[in-house]
C-alpha atoms as a PDB file:
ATOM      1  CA  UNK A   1     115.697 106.512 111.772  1.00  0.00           C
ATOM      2  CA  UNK A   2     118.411 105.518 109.270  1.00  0.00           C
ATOM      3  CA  UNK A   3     119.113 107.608 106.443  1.00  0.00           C
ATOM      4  CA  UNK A   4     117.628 106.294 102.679  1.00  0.00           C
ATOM      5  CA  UNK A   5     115.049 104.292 104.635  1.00  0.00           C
ATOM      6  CA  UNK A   6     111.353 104.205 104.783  1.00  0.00           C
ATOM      7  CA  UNK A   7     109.707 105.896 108.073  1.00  0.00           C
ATOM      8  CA  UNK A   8     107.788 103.214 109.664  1.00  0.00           C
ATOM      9  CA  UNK A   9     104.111 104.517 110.146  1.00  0.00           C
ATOM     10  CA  UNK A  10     102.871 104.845 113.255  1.00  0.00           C
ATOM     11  CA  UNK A  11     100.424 102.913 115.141  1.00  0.00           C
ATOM     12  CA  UNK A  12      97.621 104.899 113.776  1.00  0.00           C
ATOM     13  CA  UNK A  13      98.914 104.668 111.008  1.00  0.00           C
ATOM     14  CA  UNK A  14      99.968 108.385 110.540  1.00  0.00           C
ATOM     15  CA  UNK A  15     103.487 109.167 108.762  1.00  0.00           C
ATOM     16  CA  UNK A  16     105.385 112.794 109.079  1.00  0.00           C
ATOM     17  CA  UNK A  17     107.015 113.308 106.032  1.00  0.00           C
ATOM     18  CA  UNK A  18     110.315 113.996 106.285  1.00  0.00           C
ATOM     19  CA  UNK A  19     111.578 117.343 107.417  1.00  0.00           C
ATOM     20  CA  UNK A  20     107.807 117.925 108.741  1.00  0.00           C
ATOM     21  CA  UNK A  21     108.182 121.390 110.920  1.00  0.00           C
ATOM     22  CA  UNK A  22     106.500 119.350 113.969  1.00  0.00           C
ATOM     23  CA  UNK A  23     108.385 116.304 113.037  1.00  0.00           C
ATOM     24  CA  UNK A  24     109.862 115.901 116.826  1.00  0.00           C
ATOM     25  CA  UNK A  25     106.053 116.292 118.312  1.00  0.00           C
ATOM     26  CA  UNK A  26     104.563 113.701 116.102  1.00  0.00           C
ATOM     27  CA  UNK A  27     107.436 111.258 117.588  1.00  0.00           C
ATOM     28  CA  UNK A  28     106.266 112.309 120.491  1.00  0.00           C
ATOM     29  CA  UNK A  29     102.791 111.568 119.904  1.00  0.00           C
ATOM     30  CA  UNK A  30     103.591 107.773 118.086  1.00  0.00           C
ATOM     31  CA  UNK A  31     105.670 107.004 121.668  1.00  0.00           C
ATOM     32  CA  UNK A  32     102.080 108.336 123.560  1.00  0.00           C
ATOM     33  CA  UNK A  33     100.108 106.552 121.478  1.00  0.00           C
ATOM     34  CA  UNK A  34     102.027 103.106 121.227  1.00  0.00           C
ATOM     35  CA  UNK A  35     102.052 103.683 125.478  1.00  0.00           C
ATOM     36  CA  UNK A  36      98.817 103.840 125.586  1.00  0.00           C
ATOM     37  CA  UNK A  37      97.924 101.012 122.197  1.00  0.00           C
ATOM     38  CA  UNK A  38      99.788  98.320 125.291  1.00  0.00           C
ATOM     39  CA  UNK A  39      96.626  99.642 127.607  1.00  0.00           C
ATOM     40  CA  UNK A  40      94.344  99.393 125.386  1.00  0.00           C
ATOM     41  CA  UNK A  41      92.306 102.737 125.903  1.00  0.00           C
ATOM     42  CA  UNK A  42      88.758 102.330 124.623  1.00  0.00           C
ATOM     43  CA  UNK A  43      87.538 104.150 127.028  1.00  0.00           C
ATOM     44  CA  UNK A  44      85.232 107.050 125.371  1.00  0.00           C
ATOM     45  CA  UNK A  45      86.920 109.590 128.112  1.00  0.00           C
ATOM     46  CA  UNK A  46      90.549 108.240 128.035  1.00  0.00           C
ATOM     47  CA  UNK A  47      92.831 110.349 130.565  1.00  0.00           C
ATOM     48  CA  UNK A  48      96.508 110.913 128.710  1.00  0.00           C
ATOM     49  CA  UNK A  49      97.793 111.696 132.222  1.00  0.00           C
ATOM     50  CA  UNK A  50      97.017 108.136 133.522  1.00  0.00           C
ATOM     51  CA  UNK A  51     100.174 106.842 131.267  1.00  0.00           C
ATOM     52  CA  UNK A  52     103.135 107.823 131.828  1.00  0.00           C
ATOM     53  CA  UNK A  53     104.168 109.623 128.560  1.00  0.00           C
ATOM     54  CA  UNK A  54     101.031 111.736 128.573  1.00  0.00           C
ATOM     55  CA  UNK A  55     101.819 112.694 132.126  1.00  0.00           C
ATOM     56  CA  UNK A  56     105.358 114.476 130.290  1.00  0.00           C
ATOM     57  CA  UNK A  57     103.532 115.480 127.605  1.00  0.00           C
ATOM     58  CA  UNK A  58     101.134 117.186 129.926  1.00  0.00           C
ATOM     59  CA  UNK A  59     103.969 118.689 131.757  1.00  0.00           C
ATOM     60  CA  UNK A  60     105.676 120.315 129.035  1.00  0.00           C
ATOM     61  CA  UNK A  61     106.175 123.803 128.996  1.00  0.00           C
ATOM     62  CA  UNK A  62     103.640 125.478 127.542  1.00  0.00           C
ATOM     63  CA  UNK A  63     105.538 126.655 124.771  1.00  0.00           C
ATOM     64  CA  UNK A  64     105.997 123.085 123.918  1.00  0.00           C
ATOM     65  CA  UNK A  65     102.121 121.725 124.659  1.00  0.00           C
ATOM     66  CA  UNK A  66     101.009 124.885 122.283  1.00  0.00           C
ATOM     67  CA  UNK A  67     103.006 122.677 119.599  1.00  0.00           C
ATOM     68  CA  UNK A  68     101.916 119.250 120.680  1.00  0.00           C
ATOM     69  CA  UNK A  69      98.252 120.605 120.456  1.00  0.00           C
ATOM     70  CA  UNK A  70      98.780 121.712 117.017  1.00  0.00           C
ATOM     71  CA  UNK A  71     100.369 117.891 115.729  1.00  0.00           C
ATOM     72  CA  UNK A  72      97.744 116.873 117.706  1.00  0.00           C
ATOM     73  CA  UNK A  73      94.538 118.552 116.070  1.00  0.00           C
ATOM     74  CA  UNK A  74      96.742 117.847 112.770  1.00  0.00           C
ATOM     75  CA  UNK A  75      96.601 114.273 113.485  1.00  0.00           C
ATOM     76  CA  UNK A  76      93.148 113.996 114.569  1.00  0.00           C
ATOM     77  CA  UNK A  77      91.521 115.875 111.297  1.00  0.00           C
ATOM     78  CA  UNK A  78      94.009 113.447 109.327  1.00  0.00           C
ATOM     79  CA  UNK A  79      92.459 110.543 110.918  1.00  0.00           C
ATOM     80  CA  UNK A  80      88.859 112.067 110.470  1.00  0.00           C
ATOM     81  CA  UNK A  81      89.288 112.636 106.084  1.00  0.00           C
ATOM     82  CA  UNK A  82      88.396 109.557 104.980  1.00  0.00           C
ATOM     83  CA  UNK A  83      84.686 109.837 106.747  1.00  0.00           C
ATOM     84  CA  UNK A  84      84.737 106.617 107.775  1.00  0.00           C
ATOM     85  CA  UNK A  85      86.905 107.236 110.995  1.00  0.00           C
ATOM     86  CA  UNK A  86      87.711 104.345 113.123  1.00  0.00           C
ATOM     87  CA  UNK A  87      87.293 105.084 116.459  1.00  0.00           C
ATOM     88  CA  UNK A  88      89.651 102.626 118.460  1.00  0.00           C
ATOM     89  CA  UNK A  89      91.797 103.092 120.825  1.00  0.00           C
ATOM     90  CA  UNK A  90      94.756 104.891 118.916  1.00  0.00           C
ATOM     91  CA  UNK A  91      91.924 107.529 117.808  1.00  0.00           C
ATOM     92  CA  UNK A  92      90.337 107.690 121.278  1.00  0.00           C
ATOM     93  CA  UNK A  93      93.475 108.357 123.589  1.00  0.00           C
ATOM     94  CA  UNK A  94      94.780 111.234 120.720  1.00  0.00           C
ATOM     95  CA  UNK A  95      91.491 112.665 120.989  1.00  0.00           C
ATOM     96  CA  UNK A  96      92.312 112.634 124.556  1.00  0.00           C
ATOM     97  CA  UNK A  97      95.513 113.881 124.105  1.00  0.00           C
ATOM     98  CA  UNK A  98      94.370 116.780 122.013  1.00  0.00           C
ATOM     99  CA  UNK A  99      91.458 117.637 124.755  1.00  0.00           C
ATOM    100  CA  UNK A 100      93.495 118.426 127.466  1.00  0.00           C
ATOM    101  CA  UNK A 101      95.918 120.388 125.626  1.00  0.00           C
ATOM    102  CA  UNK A 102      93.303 122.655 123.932  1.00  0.00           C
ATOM    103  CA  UNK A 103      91.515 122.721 127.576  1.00  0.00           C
ATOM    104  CA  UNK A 104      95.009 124.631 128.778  1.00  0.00           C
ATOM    105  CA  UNK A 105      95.618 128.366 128.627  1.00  0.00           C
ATOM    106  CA  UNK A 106      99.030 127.894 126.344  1.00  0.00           C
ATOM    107  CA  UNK A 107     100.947 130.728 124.736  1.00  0.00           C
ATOM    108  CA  UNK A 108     100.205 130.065 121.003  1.00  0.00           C
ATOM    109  CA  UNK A 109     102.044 132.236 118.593  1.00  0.00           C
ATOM    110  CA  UNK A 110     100.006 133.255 115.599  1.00  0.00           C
ATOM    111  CA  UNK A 111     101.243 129.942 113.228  1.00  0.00           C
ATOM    112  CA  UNK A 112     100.249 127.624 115.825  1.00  0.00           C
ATOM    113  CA  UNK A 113      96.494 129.166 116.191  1.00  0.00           C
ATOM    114  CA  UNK A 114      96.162 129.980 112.553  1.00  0.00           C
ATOM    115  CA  UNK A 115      96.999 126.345 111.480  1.00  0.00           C
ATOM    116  CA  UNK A 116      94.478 124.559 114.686  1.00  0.00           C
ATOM    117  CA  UNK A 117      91.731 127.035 113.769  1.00  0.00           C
ATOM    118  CA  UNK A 118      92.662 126.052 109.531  1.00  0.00           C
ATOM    119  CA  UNK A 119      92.452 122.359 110.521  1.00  0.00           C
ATOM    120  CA  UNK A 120      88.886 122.837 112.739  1.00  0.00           C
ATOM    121  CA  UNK A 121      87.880 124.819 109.259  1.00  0.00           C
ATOM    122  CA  UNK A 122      89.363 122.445 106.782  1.00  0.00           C
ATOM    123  CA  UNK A 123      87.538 119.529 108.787  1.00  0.00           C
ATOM    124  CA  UNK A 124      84.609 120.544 110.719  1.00  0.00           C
ATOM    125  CA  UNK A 125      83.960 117.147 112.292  1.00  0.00           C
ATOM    126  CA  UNK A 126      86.635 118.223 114.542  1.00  0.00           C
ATOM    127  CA  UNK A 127      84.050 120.404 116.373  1.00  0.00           C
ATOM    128  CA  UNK A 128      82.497 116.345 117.088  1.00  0.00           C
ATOM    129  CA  UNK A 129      85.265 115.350 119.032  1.00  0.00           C
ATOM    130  CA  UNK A 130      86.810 118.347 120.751  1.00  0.00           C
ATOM    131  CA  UNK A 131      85.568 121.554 122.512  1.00  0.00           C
ATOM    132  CA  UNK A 132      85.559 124.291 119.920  1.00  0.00           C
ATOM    133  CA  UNK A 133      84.817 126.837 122.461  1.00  0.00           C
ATOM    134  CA  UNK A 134      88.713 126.174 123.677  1.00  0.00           C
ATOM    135  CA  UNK A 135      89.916 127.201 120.610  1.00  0.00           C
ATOM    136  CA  UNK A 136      87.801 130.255 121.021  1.00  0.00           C
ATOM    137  CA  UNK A 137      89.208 130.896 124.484  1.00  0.00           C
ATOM    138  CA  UNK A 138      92.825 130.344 122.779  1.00  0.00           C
ATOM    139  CA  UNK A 139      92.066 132.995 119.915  1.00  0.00           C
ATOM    140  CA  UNK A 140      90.631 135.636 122.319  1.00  0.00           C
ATOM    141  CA  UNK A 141      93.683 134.904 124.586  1.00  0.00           C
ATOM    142  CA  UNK A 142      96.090 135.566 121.682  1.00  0.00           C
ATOM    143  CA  UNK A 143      94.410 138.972 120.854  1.00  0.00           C
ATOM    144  CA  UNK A 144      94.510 139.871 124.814  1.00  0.00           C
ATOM    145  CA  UNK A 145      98.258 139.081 124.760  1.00  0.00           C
ATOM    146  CA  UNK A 146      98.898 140.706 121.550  1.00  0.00           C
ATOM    147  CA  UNK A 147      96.581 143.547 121.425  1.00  0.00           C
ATOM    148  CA  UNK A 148      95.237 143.483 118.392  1.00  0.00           C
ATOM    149  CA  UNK A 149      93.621 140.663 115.782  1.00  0.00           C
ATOM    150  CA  UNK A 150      96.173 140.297 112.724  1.00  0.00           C
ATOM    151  CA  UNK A 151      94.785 140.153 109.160  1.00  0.00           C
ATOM    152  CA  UNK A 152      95.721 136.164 108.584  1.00  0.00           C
ATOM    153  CA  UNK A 153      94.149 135.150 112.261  1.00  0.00           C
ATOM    154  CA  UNK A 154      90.388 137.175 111.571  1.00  0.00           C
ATOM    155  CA  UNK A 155      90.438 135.240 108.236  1.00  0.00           C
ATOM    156  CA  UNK A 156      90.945 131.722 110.059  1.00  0.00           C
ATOM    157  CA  UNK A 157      88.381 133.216 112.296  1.00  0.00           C
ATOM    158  CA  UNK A 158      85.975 133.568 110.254  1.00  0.00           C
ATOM    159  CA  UNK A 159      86.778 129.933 108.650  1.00  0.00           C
ATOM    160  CA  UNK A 160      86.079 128.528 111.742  1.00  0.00           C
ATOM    161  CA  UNK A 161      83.176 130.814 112.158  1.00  0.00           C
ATOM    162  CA  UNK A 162      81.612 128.898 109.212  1.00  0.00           C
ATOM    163  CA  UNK A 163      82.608 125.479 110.787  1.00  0.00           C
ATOM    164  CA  UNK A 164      81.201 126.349 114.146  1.00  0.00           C
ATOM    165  CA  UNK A 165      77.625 127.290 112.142  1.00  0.00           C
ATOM    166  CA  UNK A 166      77.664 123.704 111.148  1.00  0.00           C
ATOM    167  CA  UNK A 167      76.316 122.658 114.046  1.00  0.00           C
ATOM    168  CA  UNK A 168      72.564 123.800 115.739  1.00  0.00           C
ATOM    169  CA  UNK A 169      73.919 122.997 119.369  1.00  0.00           C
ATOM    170  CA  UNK A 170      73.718 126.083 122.069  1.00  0.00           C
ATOM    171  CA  UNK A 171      77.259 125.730 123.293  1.00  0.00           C
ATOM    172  CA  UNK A 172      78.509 126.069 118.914  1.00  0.00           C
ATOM    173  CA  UNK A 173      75.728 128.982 118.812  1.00  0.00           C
ATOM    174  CA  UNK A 174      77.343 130.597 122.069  1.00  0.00           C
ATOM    175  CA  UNK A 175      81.560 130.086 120.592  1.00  0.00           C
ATOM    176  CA  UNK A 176      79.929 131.236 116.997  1.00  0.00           C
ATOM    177  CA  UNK A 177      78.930 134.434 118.979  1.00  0.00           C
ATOM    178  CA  UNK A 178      82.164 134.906 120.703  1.00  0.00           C
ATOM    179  CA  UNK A 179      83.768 134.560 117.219  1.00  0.00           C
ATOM    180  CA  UNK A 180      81.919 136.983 115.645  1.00  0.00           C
ATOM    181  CA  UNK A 181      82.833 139.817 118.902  1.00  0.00           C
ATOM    182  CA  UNK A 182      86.026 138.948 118.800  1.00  0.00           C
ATOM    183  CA  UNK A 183      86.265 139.461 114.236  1.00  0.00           C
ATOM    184  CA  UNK A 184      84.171 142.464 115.455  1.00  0.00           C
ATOM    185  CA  UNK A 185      86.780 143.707 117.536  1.00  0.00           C
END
C-alpha cells in the first residue's frame, strides 16, 4: 500500500484502518477470501483447507491462528451489524474460516479471548453462525493454563453468558452452564 493513499476495501467489503493491531491478519484474511471469491464458495459448509491459502492459514502456529481467529470473529460480527447480513460466498468461506480456528485448542492470551468473547457479546448472532461452546472450551482452557480466572476475562464471561441465554437451544443451555462453573470457579 502506498503511503497518502486510500486502502482499497476488501472483497467483503471490510477495511482495517490504518495501524489496526491485527492489520497483517486481516491481509491475510482479504488474500483467503479473494482465493476463495475465484471458487466461488456457496457452499453452506465451505472447507478453508480445500484452497490453498486456508490450508497456510490452517497451518499457522498456533500462536498465529489464536490471532487469525480473533480478525476473524472481528470480521464476521462486522459483517453481521447491519442485520441484514448477506450471506454469499465472501461471508460463507470466513464463517468457515473462523469455524475451524475456534474448533482448535490454540494458546489465546487473555486480549485475544477477552476481545472474541466481547465480539460474541457485542453481537450475539454470532452464536448463529459459529459454535459458542468452542469459545467455552477456549475460556476454560485459558483458566487451566493460567490457573486462575482474571477480573477482565469473568466480566467478558459473563457478557457472553447473557449472549449464550439468548438462545432456548440445549447445546447454548449446556455452554451457558459451563459458563456459569467456570465464573463460579
Amino acid at each position: 500500500m502506498q503511503t497518502g493513499t486510500a486502502k482499497q476495501a476488501a472483497v467483503d467489503g471490510f477495511v482495517a484502518p490504518e495501524g489496526h493491531p491485527l492489520g497483517a491478519e486481516h491481509a491475510l484474511i482479504d488474500a483467503y477470501l479473494a482465493e476463495a471469491a475465484a471458487v466461488d464458495p456457496r457452499l453452506f459448509d465451505f472447507k478453508p483447507a480445500a484452497l490453498p491459502t486456508g490450508k497456510e492459514l490452517l497451518s499457522a502456529p498456533k500462536e498465529a491462528q489464536a490471532r487469525l481467529t480473533q480478525a476473524a470473529v472481528e470480521r464476521l460480527a462486522w459483517r453481521l451489524r447491519p442485520r441484514s447480513v448477506q450471506v454469499d460466498g465472501s461471508f460463507l468461506a470466513l464463517r468457515g474460516l473462523a469455524r475451524s480456528l475456534l474448533s482448535r485448542q490454540l494458546p489465546y492470551t487473555i486480549e485475544e479471548l477477552h476481545a472474541v468473547l466481547t465480539a460474541f457479546a457485542g453481537e450475539p448472532g454470532l452464536l448463529h453462525w459459529l459454535p459458542g461452546a468452542a469459545l467455552v472450551r477456549a475460556a476454560e482452557g485459558y483458566v487451566t493454563r493460567s490457573g486462575h480466572l482474571p477480573p477482565a476475562l469473568h466480566v467478558a464471561l459473563k457478557a457472553f453468558l447473557k449472549a449464550l441465554r439468548r438462545y432456548p437451544q440445549a447445546e447454548y443451555r449446556k455452554a451457558a452452564e459451563r459458563v456459569e462453573a467456570l465464573c463460579r470457579g
